[in-house]
N, C-alpha and C. Protein backbone atom coordinates (compact mmCIF):
# COMPACT_ATOMS: atom_id res chain seq x y z
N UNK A 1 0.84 -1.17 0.00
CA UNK A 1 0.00 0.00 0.00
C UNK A 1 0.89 1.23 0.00
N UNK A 2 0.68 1.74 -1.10
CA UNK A 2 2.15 3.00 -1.27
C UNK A 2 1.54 4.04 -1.68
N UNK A 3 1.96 4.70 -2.28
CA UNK A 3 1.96 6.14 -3.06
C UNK A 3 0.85 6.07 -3.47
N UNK A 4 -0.01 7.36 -4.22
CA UNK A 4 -1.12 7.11 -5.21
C UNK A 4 0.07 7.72 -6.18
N UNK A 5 0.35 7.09 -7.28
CA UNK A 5 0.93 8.03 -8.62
C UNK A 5 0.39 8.07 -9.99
N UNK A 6 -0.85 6.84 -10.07
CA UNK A 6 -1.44 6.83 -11.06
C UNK A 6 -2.50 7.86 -11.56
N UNK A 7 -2.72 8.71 -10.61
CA UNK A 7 -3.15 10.45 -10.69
C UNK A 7 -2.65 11.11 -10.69
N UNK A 8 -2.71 12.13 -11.15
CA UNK A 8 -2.04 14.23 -10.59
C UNK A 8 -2.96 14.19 -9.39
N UNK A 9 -2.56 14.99 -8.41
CA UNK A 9 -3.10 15.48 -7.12
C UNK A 9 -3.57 17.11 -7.73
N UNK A 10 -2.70 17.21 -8.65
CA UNK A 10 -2.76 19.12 -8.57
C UNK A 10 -2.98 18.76 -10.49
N UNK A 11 -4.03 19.92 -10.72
CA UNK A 11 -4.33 19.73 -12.27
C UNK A 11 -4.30 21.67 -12.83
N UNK A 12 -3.44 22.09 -13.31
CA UNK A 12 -2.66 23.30 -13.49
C UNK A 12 -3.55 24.09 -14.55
N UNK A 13 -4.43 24.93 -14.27
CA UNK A 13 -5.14 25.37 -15.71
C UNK A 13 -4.58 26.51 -16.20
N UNK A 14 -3.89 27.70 -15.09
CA UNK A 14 -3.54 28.41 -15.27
C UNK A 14 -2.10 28.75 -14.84
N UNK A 15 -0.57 28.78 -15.06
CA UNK A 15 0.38 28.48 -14.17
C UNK A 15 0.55 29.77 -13.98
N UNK A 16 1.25 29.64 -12.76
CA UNK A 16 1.07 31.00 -11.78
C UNK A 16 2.23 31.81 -12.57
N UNK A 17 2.62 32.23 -13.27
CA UNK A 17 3.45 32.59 -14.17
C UNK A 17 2.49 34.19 -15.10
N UNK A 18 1.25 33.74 -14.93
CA UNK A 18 0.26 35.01 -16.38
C UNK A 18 0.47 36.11 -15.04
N UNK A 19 1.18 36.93 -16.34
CA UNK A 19 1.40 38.27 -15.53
C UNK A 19 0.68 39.53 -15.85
N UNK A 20 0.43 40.38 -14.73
CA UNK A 20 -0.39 41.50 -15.41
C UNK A 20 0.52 42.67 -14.48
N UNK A 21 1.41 43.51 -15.58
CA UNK A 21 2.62 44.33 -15.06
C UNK A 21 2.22 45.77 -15.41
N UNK A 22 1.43 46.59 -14.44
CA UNK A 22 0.97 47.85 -15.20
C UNK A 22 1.96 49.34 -14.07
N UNK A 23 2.02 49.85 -14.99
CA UNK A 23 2.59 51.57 -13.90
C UNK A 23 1.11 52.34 -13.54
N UNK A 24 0.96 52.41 -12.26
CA UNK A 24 -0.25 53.39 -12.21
C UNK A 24 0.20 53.55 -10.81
N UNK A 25 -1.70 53.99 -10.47
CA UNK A 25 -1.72 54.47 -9.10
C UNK A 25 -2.88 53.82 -8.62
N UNK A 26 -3.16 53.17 -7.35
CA UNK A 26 -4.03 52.49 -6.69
C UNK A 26 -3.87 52.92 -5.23
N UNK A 27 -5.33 52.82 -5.16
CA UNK A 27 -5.59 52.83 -3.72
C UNK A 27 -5.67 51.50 -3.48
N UNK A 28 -4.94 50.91 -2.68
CA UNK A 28 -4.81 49.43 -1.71
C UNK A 28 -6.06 49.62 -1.62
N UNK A 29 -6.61 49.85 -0.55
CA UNK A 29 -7.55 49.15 0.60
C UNK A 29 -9.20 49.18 -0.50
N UNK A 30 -9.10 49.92 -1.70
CA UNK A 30 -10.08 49.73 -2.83
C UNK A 30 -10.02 48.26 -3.22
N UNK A 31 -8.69 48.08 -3.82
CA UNK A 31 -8.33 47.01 -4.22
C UNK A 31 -8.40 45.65 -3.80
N UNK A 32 -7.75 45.87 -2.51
CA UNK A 32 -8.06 44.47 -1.46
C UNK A 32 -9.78 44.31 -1.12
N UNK A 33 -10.56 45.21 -0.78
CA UNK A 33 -12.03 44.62 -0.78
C UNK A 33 -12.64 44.27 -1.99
N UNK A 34 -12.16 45.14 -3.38
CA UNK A 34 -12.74 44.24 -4.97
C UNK A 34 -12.45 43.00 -4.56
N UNK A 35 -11.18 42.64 -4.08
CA UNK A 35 -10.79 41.45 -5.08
C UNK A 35 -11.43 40.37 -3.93
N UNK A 36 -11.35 41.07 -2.25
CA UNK A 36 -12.69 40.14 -1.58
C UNK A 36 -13.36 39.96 -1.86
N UNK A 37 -14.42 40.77 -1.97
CA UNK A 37 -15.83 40.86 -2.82
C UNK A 37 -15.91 39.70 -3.73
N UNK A 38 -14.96 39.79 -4.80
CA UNK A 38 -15.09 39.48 -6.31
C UNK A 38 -14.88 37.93 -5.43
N UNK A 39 -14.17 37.25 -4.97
CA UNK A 39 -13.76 36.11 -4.17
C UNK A 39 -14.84 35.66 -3.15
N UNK A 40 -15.81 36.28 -2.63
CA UNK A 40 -16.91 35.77 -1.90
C UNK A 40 -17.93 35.43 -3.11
N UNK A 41 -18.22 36.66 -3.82
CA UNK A 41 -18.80 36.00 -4.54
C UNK A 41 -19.31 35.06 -5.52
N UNK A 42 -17.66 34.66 -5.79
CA UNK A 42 -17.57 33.53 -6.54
C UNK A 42 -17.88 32.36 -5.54
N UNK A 43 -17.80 32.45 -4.51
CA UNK A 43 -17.58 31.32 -3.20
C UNK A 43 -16.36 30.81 -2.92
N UNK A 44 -15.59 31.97 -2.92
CA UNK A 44 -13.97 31.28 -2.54
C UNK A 44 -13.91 32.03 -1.04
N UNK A 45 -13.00 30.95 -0.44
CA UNK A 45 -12.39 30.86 0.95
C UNK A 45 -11.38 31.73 0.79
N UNK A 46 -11.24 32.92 0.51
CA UNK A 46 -10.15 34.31 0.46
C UNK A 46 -8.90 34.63 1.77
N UNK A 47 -7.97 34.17 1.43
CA UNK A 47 -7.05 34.37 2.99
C UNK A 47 -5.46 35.08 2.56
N UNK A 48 -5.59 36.07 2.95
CA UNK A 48 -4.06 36.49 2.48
C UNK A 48 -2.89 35.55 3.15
N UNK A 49 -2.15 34.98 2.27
CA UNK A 49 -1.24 34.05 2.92
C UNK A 49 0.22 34.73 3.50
N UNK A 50 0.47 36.45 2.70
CA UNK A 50 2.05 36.52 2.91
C UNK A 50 1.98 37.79 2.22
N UNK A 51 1.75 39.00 3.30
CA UNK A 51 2.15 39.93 3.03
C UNK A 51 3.78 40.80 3.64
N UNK A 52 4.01 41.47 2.91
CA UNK A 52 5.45 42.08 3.46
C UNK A 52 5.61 43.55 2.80
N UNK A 53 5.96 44.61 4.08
CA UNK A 53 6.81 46.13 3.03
C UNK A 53 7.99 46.30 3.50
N UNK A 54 9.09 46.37 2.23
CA UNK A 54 10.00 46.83 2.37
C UNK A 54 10.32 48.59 2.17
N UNK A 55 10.44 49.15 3.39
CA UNK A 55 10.79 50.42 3.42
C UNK A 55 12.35 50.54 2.66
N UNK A 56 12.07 51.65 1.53
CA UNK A 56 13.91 51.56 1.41
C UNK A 56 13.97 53.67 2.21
N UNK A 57 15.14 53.73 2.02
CA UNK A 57 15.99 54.78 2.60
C UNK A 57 15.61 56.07 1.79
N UNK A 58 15.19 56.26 0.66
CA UNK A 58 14.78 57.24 -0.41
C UNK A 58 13.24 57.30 -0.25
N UNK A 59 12.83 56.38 0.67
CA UNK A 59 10.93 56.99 0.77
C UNK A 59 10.75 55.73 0.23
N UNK A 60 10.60 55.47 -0.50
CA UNK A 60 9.86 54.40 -2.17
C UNK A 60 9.56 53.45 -0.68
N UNK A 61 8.92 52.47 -1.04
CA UNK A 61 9.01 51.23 -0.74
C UNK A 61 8.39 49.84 -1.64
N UNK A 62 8.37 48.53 -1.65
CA UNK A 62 8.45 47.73 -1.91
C UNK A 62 7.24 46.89 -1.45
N UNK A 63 6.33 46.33 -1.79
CA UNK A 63 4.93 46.06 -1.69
C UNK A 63 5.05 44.58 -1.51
N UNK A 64 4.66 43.63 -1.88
CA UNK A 64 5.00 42.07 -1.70
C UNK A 64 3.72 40.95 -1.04
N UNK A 65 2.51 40.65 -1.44
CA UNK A 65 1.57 39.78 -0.99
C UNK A 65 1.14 38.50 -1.65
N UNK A 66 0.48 37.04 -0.90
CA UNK A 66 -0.05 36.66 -1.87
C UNK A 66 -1.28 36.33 -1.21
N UNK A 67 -1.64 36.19 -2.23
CA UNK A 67 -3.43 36.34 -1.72
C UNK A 67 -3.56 34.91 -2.39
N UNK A 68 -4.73 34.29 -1.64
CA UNK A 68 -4.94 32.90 -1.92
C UNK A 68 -6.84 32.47 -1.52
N UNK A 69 -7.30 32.05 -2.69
CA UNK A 69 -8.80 31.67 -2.92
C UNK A 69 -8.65 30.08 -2.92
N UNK A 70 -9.82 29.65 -2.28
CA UNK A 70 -9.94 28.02 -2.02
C UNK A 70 -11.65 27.98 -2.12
N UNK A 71 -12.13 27.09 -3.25
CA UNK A 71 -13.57 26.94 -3.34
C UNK A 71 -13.66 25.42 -3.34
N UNK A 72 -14.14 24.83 -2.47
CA UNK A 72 -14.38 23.40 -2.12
C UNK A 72 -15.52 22.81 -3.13
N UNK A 73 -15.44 22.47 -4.22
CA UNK A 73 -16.24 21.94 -5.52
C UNK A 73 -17.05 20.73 -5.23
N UNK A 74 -16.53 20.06 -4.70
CA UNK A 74 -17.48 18.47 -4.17
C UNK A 74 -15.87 17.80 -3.48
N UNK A 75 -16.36 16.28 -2.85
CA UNK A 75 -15.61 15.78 -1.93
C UNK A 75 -14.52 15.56 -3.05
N UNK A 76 -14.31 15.69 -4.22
CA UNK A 76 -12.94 15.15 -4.93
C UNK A 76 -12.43 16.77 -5.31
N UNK A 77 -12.36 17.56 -5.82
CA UNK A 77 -12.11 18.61 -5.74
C UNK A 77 -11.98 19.92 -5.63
N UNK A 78 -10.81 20.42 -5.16
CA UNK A 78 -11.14 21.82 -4.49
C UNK A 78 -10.08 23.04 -5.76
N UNK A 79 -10.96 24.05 -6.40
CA UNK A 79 -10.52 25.06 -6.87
C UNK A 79 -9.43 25.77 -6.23
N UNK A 80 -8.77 26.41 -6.61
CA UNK A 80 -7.68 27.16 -5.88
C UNK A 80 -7.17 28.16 -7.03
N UNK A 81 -7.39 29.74 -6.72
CA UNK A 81 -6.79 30.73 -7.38
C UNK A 81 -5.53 31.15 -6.23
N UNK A 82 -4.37 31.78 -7.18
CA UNK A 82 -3.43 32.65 -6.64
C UNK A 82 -3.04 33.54 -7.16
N UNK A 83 -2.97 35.29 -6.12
CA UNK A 83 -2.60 36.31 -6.69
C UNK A 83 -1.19 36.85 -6.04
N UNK A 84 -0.35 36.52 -6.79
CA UNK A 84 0.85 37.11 -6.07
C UNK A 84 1.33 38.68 -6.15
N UNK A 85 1.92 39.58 -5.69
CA UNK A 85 2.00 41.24 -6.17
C UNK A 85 3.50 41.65 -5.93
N UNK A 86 4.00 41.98 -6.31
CA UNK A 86 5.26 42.66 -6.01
C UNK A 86 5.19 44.27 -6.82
N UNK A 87 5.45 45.05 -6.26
CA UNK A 87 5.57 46.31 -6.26
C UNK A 87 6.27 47.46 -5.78
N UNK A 88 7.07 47.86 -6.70
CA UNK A 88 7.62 48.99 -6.34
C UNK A 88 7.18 50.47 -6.38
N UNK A 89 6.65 51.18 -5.26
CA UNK A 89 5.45 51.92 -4.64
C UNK A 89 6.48 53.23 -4.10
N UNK A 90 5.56 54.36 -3.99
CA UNK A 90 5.91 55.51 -3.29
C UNK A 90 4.12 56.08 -3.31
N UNK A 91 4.10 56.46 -1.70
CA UNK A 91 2.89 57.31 -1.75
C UNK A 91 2.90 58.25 -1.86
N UNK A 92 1.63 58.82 -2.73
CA UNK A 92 1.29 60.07 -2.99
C UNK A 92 -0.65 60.46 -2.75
N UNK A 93 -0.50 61.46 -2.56
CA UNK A 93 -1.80 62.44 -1.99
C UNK A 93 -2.94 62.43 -3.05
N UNK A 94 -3.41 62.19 -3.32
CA UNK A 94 -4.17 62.56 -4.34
C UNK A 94 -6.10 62.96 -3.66
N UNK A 95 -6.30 64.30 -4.74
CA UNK A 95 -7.19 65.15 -4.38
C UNK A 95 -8.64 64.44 -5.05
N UNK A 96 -9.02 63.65 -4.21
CA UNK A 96 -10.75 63.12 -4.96
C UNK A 96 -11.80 63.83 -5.26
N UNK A 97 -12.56 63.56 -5.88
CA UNK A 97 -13.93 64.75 -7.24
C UNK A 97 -14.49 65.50 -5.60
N UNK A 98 -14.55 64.39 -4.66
CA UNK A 98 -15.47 64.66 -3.37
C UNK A 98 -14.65 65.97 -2.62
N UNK A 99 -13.43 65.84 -3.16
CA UNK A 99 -13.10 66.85 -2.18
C UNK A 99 -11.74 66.29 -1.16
N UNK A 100 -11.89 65.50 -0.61
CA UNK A 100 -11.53 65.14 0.08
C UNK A 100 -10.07 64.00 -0.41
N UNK A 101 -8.71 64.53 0.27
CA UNK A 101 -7.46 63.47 0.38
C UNK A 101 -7.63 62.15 0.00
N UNK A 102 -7.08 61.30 -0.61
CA UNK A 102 -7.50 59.73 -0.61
C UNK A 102 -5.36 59.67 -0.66
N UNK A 103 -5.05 58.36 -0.08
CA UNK A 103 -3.48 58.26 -0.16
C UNK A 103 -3.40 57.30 -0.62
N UNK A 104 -3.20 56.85 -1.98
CA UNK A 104 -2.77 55.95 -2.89
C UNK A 104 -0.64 55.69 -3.40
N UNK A 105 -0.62 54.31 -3.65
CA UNK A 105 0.31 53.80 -4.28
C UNK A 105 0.71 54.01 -5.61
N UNK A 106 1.93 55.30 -5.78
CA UNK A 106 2.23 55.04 -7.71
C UNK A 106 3.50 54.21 -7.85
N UNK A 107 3.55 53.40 -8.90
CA UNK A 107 4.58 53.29 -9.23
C UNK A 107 4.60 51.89 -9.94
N UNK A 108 5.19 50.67 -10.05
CA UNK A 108 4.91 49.49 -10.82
C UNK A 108 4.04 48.47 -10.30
N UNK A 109 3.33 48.00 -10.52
CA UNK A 109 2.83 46.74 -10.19
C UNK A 109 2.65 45.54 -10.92
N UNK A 110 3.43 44.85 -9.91
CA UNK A 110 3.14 43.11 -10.92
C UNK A 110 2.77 42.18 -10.41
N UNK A 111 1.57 41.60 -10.81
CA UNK A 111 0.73 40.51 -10.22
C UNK A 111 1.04 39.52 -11.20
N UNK A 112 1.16 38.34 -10.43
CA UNK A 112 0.97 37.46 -11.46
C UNK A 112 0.05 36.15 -10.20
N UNK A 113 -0.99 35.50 -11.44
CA UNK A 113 -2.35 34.74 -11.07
C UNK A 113 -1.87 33.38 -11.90
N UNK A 114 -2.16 32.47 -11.18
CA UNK A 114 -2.32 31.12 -11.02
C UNK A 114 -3.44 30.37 -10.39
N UNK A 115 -4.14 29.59 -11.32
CA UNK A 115 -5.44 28.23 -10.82
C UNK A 115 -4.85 26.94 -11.03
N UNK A 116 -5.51 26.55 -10.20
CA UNK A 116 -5.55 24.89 -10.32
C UNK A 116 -6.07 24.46 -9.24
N UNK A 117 -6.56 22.78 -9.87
CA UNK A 117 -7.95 22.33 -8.91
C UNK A 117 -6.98 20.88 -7.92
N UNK A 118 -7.33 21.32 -6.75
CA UNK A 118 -6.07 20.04 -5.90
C UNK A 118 -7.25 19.28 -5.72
N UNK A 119 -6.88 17.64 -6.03
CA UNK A 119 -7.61 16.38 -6.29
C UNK A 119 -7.31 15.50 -4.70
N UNK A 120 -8.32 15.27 -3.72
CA UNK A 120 -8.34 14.42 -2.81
C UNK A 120 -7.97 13.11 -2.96
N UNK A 121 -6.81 13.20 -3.21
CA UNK A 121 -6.58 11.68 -3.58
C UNK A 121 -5.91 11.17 -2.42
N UNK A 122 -6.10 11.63 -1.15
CA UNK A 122 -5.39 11.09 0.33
C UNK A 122 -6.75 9.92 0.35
N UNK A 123 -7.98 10.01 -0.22
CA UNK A 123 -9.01 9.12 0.10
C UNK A 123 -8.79 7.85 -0.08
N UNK A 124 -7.50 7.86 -0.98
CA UNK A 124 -7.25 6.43 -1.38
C UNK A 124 -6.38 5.40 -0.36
N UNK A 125 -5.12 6.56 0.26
CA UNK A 125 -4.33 5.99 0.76
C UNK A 125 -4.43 5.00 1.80
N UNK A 126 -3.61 4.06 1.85
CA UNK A 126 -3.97 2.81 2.84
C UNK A 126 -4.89 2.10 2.53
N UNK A 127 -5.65 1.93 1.45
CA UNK A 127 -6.61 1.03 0.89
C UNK A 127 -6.07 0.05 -0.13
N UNK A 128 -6.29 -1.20 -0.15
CA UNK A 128 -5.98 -2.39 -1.15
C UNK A 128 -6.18 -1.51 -2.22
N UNK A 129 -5.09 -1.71 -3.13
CA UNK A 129 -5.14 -1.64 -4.75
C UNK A 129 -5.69 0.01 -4.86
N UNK A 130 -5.16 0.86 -4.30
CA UNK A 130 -4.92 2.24 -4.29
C UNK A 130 -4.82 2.94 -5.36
N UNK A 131 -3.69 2.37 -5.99
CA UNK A 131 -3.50 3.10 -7.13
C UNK A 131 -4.23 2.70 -8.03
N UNK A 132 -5.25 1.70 -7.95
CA UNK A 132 -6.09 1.47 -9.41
C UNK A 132 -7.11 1.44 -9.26
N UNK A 133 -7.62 1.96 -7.64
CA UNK A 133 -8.78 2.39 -7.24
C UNK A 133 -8.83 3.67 -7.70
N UNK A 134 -7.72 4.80 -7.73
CA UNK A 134 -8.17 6.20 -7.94
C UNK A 134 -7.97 6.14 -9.40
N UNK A 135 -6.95 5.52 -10.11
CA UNK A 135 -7.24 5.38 -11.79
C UNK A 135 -8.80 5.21 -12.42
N UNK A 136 -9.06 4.31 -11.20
CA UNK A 136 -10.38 3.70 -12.05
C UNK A 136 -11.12 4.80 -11.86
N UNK A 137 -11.79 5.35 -10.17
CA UNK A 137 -12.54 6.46 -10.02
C UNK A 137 -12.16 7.62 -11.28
N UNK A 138 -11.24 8.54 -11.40
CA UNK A 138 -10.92 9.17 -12.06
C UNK A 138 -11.31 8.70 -13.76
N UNK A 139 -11.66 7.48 -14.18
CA UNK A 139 -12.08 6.78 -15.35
C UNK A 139 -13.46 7.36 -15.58
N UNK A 140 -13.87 7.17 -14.06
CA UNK A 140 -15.63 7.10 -13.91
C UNK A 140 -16.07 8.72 -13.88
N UNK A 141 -15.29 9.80 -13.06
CA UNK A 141 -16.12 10.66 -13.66
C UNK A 141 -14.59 12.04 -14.44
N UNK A 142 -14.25 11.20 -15.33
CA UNK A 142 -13.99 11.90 -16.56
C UNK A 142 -14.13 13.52 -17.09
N UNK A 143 -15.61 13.18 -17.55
CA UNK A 143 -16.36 14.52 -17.73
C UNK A 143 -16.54 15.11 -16.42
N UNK A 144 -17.07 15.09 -15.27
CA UNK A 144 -17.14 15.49 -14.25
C UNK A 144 -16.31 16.65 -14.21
N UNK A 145 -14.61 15.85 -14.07
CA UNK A 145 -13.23 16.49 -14.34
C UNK A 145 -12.89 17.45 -15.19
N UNK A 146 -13.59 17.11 -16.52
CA UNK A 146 -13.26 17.98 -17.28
C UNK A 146 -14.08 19.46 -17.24
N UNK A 147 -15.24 19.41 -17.00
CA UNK A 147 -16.16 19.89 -16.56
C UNK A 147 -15.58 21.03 -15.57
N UNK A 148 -15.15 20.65 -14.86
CA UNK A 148 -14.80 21.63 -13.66
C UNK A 148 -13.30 22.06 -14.22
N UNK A 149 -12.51 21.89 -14.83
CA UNK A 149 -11.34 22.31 -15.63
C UNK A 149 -11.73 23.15 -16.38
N UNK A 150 -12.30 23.24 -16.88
CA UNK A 150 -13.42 24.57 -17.92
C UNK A 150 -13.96 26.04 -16.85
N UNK A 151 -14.86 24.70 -15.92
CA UNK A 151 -15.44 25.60 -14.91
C UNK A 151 -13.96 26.76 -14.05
N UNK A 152 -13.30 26.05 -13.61
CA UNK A 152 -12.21 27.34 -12.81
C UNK A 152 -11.29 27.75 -14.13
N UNK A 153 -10.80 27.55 -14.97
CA UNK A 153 -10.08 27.90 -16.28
C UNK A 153 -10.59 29.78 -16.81
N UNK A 154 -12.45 29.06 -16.72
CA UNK A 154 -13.41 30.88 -16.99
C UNK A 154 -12.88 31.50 -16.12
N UNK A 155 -13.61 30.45 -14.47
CA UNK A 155 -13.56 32.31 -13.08
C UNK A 155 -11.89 32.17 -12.85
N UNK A 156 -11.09 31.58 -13.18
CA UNK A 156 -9.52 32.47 -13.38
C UNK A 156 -9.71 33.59 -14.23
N UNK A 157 -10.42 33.40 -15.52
CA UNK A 157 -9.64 34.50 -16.35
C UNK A 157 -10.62 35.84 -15.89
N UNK A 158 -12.11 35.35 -15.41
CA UNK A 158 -12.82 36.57 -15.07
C UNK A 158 -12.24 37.20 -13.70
N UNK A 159 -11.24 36.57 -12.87
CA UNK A 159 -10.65 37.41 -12.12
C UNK A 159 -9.81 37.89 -12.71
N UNK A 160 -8.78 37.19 -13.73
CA UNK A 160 -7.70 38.33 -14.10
C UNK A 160 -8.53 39.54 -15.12
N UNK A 161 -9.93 39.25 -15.96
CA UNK A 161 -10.00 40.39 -16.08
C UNK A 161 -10.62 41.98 -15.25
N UNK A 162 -11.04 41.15 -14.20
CA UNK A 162 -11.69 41.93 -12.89
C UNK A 162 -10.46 43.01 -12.50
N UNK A 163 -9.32 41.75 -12.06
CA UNK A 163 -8.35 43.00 -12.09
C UNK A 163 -7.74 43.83 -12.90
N UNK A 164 -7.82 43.68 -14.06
CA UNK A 164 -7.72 44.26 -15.41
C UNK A 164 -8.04 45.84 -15.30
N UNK A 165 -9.49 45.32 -14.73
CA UNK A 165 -10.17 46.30 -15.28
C UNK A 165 -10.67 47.47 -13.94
N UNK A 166 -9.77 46.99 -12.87
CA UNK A 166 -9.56 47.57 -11.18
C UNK A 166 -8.47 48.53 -11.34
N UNK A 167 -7.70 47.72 -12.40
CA UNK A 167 -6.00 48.55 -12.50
C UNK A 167 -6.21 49.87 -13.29
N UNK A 168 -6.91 49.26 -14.49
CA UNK A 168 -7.52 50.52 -15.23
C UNK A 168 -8.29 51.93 -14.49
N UNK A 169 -9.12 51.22 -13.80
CA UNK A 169 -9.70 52.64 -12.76
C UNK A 169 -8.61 53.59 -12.83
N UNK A 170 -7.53 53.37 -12.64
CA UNK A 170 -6.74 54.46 -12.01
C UNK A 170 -5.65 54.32 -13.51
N UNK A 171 -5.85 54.70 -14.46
CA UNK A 171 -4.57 54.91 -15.32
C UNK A 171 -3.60 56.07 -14.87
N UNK A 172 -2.97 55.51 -15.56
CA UNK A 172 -1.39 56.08 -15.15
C UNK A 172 -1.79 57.99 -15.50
N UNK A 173 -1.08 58.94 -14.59
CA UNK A 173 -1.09 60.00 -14.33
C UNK A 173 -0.67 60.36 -15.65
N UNK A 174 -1.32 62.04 -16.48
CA UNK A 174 -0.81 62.35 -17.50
C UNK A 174 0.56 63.00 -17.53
N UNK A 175 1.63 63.25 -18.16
CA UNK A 175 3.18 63.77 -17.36
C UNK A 175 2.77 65.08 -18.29
């Protein structure tokens, strides 16, 4: 009774690699409730896993998070988006229509987003003939599989264009 290897555990639709690298200006705390929002409402489990700022010596600083979505699909698999950010930031003041100060981030930002659906295949372990129990299951619902590979493949790309189109709010200042 060994390994399961006759499955993937992890099935990659999107590799965390698609980058979206824009110069502007954002208000954080806008940003972080869209992309909650946009993440409840899909029904994802939203948890920032790893944020960090690096202050440098010239003001600027250095931005650094990853944000991580988990949507539990049925007992065999669970969706999983990732937004990673690195940014090189300096704040500035900016005067809103209302009147009123808002303190936003200019300077680069690069996210890059990754999906993929992690497969319960611990269900197998320690059971007679393991590995050709989850071959076979995995035989049986096929389409199921594929089905939901389609299904998180879309709400990946409708988050990357959500943020697309979050980043845009704020185009880059005219010089």
């Amino acid at each position: 009774m060994g390994k399961i290897t006759s499955v993937n555990a992890i099935e990659t639709l999107v590799p965390m690699g698609y980058k979206i690298k824009v110069k502007t200006m954002t208000y954080f705390d806008y940003l972080y409730k869209e992309v909650f929002f946009w993440m409840q409402h899909y029904g994802y489990d939203w948890k920032e896993i790893n944020y960090g700022i690096i202050d440098f010596p010239n003001g600027g600083s250095r931005l650094e998070f990853l944000w991580r979505g988990i949507k539990q699909e049925d007992d065999y698999s669970t969706y999983i988006i990732e937004c990673q950010l690195a940014a090189g930031v300096s704040d500035v003041k900016v005067k809103m229509e209302s009147g009123k100060e808002a303190k936003m981030k200019s300077g680069t930002h690069e996210f890059r987003i990754g999906a993929y659906i992690k497969k319960n295949i611990d269900m197998w372990e320690g059971k007679p003939f393991a590995d050709t129990q989850a071959k076979l299951y995995e035989m049986m619902i096929r389409d199921r599989l594929e089905e939901q590979k389609d299904d998180l493949y879309k709400e990946a790309h409708k988050f990357i264009d959500h943020l697309k189109a979050l980043l845009q709010y704020y185009p880059e200042p005219e010089k």
